[in-house]
C-alpha atoms as a PDB file:
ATOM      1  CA  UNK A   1      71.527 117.781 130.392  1.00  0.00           C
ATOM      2  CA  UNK A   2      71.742 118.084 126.697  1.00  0.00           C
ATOM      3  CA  UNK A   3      71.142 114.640 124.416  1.00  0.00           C
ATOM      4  CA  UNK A   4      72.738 116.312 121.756  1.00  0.00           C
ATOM      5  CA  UNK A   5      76.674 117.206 122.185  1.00  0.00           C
ATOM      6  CA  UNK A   6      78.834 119.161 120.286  1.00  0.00           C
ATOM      7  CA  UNK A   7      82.480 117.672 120.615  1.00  0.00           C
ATOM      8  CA  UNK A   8      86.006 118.826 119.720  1.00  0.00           C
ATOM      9  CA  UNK A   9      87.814 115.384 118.527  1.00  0.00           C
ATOM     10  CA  UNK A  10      91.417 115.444 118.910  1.00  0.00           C
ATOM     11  CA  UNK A  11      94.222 112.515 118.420  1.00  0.00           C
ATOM     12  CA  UNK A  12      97.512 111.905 118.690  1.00  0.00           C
ATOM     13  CA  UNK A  13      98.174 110.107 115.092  1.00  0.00           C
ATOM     14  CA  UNK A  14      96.593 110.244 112.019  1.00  0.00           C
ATOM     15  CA  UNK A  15      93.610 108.538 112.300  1.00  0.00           C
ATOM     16  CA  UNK A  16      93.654 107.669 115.696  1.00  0.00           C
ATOM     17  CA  UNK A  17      89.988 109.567 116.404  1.00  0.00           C
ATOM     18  CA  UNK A  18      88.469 107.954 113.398  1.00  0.00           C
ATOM     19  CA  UNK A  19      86.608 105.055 115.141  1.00  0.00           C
ATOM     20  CA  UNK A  20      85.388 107.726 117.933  1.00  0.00           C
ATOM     21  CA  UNK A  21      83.766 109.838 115.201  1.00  0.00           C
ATOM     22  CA  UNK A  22      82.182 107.446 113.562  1.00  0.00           C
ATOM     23  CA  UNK A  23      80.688 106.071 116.988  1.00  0.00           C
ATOM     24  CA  UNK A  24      79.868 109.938 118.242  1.00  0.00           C
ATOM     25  CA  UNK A  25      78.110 110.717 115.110  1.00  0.00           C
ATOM     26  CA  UNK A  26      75.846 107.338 114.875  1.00  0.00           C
ATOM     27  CA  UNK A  27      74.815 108.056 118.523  1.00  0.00           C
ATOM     28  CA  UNK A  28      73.633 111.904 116.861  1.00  0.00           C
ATOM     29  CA  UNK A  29      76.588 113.958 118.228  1.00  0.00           C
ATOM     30  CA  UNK A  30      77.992 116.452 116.408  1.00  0.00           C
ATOM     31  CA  UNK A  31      81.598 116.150 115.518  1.00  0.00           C
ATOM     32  CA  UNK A  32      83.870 119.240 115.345  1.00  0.00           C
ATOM     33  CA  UNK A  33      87.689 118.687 114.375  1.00  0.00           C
ATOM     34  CA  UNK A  34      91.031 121.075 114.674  1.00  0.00           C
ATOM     35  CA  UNK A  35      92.551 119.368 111.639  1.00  0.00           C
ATOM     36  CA  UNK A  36      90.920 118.220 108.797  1.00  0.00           C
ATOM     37  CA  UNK A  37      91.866 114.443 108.056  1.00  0.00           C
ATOM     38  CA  UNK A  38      94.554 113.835 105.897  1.00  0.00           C
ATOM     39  CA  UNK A  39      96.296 117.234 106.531  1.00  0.00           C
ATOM     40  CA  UNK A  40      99.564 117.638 108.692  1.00  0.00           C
ATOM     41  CA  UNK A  41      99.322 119.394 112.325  1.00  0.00           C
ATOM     42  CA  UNK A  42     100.033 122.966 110.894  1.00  0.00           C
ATOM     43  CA  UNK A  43      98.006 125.000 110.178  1.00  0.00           C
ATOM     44  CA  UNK A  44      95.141 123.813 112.290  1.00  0.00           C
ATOM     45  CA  UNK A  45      91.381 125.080 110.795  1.00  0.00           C
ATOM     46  CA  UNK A  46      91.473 127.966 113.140  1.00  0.00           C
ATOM     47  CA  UNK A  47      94.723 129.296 111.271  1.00  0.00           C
ATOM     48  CA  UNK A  48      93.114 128.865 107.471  1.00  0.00           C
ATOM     49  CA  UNK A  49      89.903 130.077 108.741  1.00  0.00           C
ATOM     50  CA  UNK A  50      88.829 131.619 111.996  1.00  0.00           C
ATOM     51  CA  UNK A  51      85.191 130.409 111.689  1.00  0.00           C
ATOM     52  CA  UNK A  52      86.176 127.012 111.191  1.00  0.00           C
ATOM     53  CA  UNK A  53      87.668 126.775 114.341  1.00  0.00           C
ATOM     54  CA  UNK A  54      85.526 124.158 116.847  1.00  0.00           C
ATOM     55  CA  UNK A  55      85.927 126.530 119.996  1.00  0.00           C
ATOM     56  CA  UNK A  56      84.004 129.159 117.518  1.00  0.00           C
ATOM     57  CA  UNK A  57      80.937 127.820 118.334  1.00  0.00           C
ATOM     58  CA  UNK A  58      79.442 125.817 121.774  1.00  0.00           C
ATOM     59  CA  UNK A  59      81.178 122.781 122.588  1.00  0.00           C
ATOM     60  CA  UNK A  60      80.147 120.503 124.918  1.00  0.00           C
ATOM     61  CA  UNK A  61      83.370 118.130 125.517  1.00  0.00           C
ATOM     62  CA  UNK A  62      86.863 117.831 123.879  1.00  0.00           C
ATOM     63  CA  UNK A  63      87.295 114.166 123.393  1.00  0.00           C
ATOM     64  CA  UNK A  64      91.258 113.719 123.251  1.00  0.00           C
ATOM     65  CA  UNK A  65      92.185 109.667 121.633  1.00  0.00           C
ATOM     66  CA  UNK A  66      95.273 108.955 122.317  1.00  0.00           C
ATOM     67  CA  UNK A  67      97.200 105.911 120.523  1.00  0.00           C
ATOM     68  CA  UNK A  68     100.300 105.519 122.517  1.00  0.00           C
ATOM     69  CA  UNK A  69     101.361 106.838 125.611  1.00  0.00           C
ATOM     70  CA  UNK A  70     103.156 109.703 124.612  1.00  0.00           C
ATOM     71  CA  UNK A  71     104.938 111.658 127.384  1.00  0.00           C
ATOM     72  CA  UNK A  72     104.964 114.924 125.897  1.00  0.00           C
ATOM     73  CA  UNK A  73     101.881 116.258 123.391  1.00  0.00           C
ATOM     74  CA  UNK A  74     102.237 115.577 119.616  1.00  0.00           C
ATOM     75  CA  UNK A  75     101.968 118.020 116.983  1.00  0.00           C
ATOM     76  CA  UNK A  76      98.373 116.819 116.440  1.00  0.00           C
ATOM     77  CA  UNK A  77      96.932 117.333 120.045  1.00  0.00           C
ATOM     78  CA  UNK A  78      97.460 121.137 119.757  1.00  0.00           C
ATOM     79  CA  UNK A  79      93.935 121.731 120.556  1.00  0.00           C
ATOM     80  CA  UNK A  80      93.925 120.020 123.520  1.00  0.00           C
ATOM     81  CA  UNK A  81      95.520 123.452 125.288  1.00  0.00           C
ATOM     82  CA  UNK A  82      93.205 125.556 123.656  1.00  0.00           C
ATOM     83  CA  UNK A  83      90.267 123.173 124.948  1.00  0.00           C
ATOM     84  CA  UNK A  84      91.633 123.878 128.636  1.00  0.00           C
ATOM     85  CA  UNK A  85      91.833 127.567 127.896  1.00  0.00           C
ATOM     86  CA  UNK A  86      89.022 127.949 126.979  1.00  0.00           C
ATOM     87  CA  UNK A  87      87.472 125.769 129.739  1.00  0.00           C
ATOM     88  CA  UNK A  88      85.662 122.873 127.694  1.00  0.00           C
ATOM     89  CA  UNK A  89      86.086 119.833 129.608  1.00  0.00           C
ATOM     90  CA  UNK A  90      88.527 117.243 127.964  1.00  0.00           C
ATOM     91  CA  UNK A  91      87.893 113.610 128.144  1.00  0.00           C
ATOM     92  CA  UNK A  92      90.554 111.281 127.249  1.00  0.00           C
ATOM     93  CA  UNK A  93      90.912 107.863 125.126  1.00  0.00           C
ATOM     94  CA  UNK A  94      93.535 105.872 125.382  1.00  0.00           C
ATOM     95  CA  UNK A  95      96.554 105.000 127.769  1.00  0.00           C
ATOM     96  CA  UNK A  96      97.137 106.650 131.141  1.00  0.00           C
ATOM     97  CA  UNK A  97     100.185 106.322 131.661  1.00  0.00           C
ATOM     98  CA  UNK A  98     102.488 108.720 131.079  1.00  0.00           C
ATOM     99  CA  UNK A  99      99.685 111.162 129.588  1.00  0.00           C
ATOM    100  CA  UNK A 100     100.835 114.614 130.006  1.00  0.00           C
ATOM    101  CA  UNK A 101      97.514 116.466 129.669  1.00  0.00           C
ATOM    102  CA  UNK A 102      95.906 114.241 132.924  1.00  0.00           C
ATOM    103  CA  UNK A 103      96.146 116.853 135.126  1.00  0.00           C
ATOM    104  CA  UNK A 104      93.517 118.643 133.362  1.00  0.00           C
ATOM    105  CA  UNK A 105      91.306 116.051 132.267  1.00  0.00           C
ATOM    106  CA  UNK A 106      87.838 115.518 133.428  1.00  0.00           C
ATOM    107  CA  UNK A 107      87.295 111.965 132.841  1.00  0.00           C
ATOM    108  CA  UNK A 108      88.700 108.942 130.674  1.00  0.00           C
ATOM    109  CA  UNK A 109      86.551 106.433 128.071  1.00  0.00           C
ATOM    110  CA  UNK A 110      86.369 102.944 130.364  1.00  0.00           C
ATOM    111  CA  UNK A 111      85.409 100.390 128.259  1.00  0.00           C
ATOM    112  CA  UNK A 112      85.142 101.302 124.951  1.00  0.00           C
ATOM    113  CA  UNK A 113      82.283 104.017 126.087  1.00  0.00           C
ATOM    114  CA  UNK A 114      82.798 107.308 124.021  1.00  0.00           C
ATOM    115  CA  UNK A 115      79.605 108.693 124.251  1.00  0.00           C
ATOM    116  CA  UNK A 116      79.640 107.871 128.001  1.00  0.00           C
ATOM    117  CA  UNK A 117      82.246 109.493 128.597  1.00  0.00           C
ATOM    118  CA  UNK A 118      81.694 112.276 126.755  1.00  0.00           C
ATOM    119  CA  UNK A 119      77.964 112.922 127.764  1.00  0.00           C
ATOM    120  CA  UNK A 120      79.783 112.587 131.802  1.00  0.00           C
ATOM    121  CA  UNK A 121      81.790 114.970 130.672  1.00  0.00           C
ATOM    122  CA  UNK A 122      79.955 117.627 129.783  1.00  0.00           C
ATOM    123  CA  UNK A 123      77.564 116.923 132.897  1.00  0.00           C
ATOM    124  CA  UNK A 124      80.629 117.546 135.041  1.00  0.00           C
ATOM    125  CA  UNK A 125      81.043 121.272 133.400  1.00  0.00           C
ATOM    126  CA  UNK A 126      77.675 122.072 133.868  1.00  0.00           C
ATOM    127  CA  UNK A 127      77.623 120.662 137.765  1.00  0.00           C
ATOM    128  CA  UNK A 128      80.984 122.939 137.882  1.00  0.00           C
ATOM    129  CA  UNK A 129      79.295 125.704 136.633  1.00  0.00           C
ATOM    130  CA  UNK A 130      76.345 125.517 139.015  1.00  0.00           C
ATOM    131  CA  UNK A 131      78.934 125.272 141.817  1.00  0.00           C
ATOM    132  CA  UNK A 132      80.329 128.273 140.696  1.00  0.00           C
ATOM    133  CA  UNK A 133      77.245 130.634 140.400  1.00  0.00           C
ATOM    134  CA  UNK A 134      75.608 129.264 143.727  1.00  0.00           C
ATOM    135  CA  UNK A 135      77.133 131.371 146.293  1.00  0.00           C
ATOM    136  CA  UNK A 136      75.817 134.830 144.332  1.00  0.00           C
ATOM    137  CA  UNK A 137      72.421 133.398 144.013  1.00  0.00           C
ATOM    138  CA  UNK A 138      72.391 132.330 147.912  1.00  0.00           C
ATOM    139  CA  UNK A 139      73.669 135.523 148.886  1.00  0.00           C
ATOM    140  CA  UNK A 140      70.631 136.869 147.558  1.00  0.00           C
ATOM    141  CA  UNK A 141      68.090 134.486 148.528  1.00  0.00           C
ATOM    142  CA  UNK A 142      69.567 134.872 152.565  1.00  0.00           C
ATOM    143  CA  UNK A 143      69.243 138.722 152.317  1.00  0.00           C
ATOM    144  CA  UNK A 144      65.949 137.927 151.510  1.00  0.00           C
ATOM    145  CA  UNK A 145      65.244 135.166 154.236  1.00  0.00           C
ATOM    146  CA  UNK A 146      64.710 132.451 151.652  1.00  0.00           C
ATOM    147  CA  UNK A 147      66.889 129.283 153.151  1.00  0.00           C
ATOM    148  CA  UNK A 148      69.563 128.085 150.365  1.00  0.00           C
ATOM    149  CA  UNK A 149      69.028 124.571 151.252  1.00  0.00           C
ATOM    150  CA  UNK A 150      65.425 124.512 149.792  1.00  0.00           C
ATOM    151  CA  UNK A 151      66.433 126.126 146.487  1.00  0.00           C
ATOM    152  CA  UNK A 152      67.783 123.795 143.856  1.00  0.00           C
ATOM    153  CA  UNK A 153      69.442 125.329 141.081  1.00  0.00           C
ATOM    154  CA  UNK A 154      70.181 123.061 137.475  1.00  0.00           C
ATOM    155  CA  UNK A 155      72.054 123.319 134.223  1.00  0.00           C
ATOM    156  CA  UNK A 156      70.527 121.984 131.030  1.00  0.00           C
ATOM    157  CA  UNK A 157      73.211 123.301 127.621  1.00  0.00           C
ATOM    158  CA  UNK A 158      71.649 121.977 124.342  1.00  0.00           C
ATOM    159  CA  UNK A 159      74.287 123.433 121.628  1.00  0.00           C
ATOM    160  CA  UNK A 160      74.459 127.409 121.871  1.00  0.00           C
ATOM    161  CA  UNK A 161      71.202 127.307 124.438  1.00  0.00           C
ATOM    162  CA  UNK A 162      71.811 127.604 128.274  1.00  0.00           C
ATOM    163  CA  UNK A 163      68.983 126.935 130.362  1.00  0.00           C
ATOM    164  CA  UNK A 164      69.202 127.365 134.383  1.00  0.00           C
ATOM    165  CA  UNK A 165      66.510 126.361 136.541  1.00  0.00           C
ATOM    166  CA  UNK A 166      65.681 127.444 139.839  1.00  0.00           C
ATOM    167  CA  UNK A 167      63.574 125.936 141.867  1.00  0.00           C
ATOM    168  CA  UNK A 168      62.167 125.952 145.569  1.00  0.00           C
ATOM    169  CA  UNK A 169      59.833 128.718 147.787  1.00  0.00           C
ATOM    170  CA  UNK A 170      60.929 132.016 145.616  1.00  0.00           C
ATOM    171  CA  UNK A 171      58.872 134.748 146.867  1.00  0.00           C
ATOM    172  CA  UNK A 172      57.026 136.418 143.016  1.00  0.00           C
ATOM    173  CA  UNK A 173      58.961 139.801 144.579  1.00  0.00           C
ATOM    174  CA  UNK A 174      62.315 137.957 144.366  1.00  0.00           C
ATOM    175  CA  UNK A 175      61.844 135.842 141.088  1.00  0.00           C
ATOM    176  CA  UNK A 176      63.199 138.580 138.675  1.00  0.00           C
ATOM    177  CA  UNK A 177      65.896 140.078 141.013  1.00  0.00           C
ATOM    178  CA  UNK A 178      66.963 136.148 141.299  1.00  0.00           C
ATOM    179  CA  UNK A 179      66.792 135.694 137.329  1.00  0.00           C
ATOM    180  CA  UNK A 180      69.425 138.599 136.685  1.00  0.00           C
ATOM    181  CA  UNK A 181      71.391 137.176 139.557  1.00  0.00           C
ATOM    182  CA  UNK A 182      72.001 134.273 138.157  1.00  0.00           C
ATOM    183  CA  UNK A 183      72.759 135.952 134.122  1.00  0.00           C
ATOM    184  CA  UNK A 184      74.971 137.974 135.635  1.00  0.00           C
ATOM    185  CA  UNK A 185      76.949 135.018 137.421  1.00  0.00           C
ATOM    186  CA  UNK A 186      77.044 133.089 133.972  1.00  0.00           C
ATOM    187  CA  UNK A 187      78.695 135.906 132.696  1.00  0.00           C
ATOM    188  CA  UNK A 188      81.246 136.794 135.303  1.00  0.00           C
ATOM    189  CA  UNK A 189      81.860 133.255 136.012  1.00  0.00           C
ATOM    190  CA  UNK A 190      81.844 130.990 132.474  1.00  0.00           C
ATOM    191  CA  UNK A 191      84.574 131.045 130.348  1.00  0.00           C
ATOM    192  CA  UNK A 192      82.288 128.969 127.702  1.00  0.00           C
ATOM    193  CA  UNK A 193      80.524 131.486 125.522  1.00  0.00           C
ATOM    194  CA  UNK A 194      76.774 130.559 124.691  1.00  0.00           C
ATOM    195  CA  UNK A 195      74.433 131.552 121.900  1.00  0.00           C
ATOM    196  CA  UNK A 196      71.162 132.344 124.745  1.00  0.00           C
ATOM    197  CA  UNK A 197      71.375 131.874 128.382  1.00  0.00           C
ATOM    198  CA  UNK A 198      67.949 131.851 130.045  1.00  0.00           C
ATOM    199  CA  UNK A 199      66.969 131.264 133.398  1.00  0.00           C
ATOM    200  CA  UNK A 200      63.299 130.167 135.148  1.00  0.00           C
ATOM    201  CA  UNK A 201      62.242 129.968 138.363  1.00  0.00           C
ATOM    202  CA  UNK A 202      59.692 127.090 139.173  1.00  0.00           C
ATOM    203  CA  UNK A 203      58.182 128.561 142.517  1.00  0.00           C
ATOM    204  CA  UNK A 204      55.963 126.431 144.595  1.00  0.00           C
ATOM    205  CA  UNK A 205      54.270 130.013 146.288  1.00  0.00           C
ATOM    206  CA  UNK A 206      53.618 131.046 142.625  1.00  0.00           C
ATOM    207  CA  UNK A 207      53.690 130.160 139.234  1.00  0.00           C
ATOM    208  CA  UNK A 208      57.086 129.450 137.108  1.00  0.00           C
ATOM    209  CA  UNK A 209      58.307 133.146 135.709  1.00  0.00           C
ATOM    210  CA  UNK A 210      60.794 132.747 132.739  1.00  0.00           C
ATOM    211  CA  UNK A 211      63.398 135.317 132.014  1.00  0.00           C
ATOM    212  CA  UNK A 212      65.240 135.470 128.562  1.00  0.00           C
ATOM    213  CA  UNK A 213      68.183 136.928 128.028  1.00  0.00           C
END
């Protein structure tokens, strides 16, 4: 699991997200915003420039704080669509009620605890992302008579840098085969982009055998 996040701060109002950045970026986070502060809804920093847009590069978490709750988005919370699109996990702040976006949330900050709740977040994606990608690499490791159930695999994102882990009996002829396995189920299956994705195998019949993409 990453220590360092990078999350996409959204917020209703004007100012609303303020206290939430300034706690995200004491705690080291990085803090990447649609809107710049002080500026009206349109155009969002994607519009003026394509780079500057926070789904550009590899978030960890949209953290959505919401003020009041609004039934219907506000012009300000634009991202928050673009976030699900684009299948960054959003965490909420503020008032459930009425909160149009909580179908698609994947958590809410309980007592006062941003970074909680955005570090759970983002260890929710990865989880999802392992659930995703295990039935290729078990296909693969039954063909080869290698019981699933003693093969753990594990996520650990830190900024642009995927890292999956595999570890249990992996025969040395099935540790590569495995290893491109698995990139190729990143690929097919994550709709996050990331800068490097590499995998290892930790083998208790041999030793560990890194593969870079």
């Amino acid at each position: 699991m990453t220590t360092t996040l990078d999350v996409m701060l959204l917020e209703s109002d004007p100012g609303a997200a303020d206290g939430a950045a300034e706690t995200l970026t004491a705690a080291g986070h990085r803090v990447h915003r649609c809107h710049e502060v002080g500026l009206g809804a349109f155009p969002c920093n994607g519009v003026i420039d394509p780079k500057k847009c926070p789904l550009m590069m590899p978030v960890d978490v949209a953290l959505l704080v919401r003020r009041h709750p609004y039934p219907r988005p506000t012009p300000l919370e634009d991202g928050v669509s673009c976030a699900i699109r684009a299948g960054v996990p959003v965490v909420a702040d503020g008032p459930g009620v009425l909160d149009p976006f909580e179908p698609w949330e994947a958590g809410r900050v309980h007592d006062g605890d941003v970074v909680g709740a955005c570090l759970a977040g983002a260890a929710r994606a990865q989880a999802t992302l392992i659930e995703q990608i295990r039935p290729r690499v078990d296909a693969l490791l039954i063909r080869a008579g290698v019981d699933p159930d003693h093969v753990t695999l594990e996520a650990e994102a830190d900024g642009p840098r995927l890292r999956i882990v595999i570890r249990g009996p992996v025969p040395p002829a099935l540790q590569n085969p495995l290893a491109v396995r698995v990139l190729d189920a990143v690929r097919a299956v994550g709709r996050r982009t990331f800068g490097q994705v590499d995998v290892a195998v930790e083998s208790d019949l041999s030793p560990a055998v890194p593969t870079p993409r």
